[in-house]
Protein backbone atom coordinates (compact mmCIF):
# COMPACT_ATOMS: atom_id res chain seq x y z
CA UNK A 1 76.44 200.07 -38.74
CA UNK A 2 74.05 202.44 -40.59
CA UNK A 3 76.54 204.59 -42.12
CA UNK A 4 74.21 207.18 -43.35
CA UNK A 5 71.36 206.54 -40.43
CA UNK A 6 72.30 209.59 -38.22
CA UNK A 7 74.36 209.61 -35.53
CA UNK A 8 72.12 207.08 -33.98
CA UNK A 9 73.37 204.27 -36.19
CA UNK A 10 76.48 204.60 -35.58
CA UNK A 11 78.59 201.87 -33.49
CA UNK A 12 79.47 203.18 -30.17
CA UNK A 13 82.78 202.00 -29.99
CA UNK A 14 83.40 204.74 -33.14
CA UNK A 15 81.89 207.51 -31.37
CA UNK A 16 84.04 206.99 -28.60
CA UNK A 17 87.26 207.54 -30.76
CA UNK A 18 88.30 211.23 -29.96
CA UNK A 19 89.78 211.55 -32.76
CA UNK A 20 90.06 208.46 -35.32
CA UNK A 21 93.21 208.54 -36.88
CA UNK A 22 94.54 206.91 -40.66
CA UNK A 23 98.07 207.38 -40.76
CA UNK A 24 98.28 205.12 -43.96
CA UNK A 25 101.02 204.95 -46.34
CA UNK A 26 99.23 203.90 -48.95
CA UNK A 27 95.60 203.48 -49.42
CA UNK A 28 92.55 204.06 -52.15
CA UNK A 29 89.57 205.37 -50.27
CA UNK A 30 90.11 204.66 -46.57
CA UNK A 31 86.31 203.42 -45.33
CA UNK A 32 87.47 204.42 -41.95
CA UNK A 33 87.55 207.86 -42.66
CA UNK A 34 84.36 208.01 -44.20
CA UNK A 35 82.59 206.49 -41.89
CA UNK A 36 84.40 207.99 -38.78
CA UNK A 37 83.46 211.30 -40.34
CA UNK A 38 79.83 210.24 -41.00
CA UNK A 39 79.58 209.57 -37.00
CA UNK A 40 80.75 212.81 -36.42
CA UNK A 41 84.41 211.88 -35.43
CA UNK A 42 87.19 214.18 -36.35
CA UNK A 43 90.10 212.39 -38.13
CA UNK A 44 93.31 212.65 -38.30
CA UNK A 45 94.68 211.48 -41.79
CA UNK A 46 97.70 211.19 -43.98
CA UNK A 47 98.15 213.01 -47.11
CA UNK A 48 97.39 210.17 -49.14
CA UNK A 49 95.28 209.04 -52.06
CA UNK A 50 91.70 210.21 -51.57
CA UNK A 51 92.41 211.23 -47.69
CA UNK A 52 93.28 214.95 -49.24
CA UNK A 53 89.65 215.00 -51.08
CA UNK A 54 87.41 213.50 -48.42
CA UNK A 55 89.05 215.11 -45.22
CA UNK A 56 88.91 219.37 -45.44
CA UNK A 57 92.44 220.18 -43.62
CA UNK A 58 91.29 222.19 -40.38
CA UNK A 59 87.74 222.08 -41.08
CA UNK A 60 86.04 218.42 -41.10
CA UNK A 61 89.77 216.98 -39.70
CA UNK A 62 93.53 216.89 -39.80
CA UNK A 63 95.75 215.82 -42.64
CA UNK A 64 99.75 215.58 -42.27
CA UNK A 65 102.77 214.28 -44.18
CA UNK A 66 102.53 210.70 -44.93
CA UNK A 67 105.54 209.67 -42.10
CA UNK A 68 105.00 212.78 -40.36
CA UNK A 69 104.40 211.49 -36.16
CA UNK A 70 104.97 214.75 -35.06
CA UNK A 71 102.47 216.44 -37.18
CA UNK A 72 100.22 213.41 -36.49
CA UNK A 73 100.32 214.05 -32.24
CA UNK A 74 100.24 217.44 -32.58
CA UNK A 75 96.77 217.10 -34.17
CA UNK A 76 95.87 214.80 -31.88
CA UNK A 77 96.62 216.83 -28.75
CA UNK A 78 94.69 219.43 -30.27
CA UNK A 79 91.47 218.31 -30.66
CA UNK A 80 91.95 215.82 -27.22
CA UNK A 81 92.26 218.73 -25.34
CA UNK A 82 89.86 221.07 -26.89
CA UNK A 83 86.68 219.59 -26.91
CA UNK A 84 85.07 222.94 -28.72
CA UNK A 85 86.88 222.16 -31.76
CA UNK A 86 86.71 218.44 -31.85
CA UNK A 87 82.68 218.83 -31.76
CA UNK A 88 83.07 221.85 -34.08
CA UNK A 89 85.26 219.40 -36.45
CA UNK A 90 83.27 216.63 -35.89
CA UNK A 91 80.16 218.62 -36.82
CA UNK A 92 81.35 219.57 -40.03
CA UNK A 93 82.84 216.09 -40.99
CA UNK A 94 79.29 214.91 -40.67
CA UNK A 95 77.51 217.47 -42.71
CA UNK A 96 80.30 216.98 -45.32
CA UNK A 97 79.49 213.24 -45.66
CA UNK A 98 76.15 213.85 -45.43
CA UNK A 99 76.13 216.30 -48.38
CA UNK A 100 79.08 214.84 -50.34
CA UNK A 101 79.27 211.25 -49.86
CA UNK A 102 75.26 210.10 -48.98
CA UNK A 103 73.58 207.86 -50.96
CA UNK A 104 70.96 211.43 -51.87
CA UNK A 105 74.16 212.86 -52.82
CA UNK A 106 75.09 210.51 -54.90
CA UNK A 107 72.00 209.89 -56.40
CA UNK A 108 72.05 213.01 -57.87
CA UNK A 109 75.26 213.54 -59.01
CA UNK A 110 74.28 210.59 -61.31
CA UNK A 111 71.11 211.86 -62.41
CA UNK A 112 72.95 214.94 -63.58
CA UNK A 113 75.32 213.12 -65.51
CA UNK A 114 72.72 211.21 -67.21
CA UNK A 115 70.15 214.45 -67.77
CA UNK A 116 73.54 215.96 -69.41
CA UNK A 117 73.99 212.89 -71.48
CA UNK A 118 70.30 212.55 -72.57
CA UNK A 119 69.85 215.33 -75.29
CA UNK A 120 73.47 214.09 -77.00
CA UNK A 121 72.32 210.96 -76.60
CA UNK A 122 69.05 211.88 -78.33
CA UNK A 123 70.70 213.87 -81.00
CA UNK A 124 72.56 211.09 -82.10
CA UNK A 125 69.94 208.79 -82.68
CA UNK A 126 68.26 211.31 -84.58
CA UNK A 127 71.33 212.33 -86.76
CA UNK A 128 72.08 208.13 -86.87
């Protein structure tokens, strides 16, 4: 799977999940999400570790109570029934990968830390 390739890359048996759903317990960075969200697939997530910084609550997905199966159906419902949202949601879980979490995005986010580091660095030497 091309995880950053477009829509086009990704595996069709992900698309097909209306929504994905993560209902860990416990978990560092869930690749699932990620990479359900990069094919444009809503997800449905627990409150857990990273889930609350990758996954927007009601904008690129779902998050609910770690435990929580109501909460969890209830989102699920939702977006099975209203396909308007879960292509809205699914939509914006893409563009948030995309400008968050791509390998461009990432890219630069390093090369600012380094052009930030480079005059101290500089400085240093000269003062050294």
């Amino acid at each position: 799977m091309s995880l950053f390739g477009g829509a086009k890359g990704c595996s069709r048996r992900l698309q097909c999940l209306r929504p994905d759903r993560a209902p860990s317990t416990r978990e560092g960075t869930p690749n699932v999400v990620l990479e359900s969200m990069a094919c444009g697939v809503p997800v449905i997530a627990s409150e857990i570790a990273d889930n609350a910084f990758i996954v927007r609550n009601g904008e690129t997905g779902f998050l609910f109570p770690v435990g929580d199966v109501k909460a969890l159906t209830s989102h699920a419902a939702r977006l099975l029934t209203d396909s308007d949202e879960r292509t809205r949601i699914g939509a914006a879980a893409r563009r948030r990968i995309v400008s968050d979490f791509s390998l461009e995005a990432a890219a630069g986010k390093l090369d600012t830390i380094y052009r930030n580091l480079l005059p101290r660095t500089r400085n240093q030497a000269v003062r050294g």
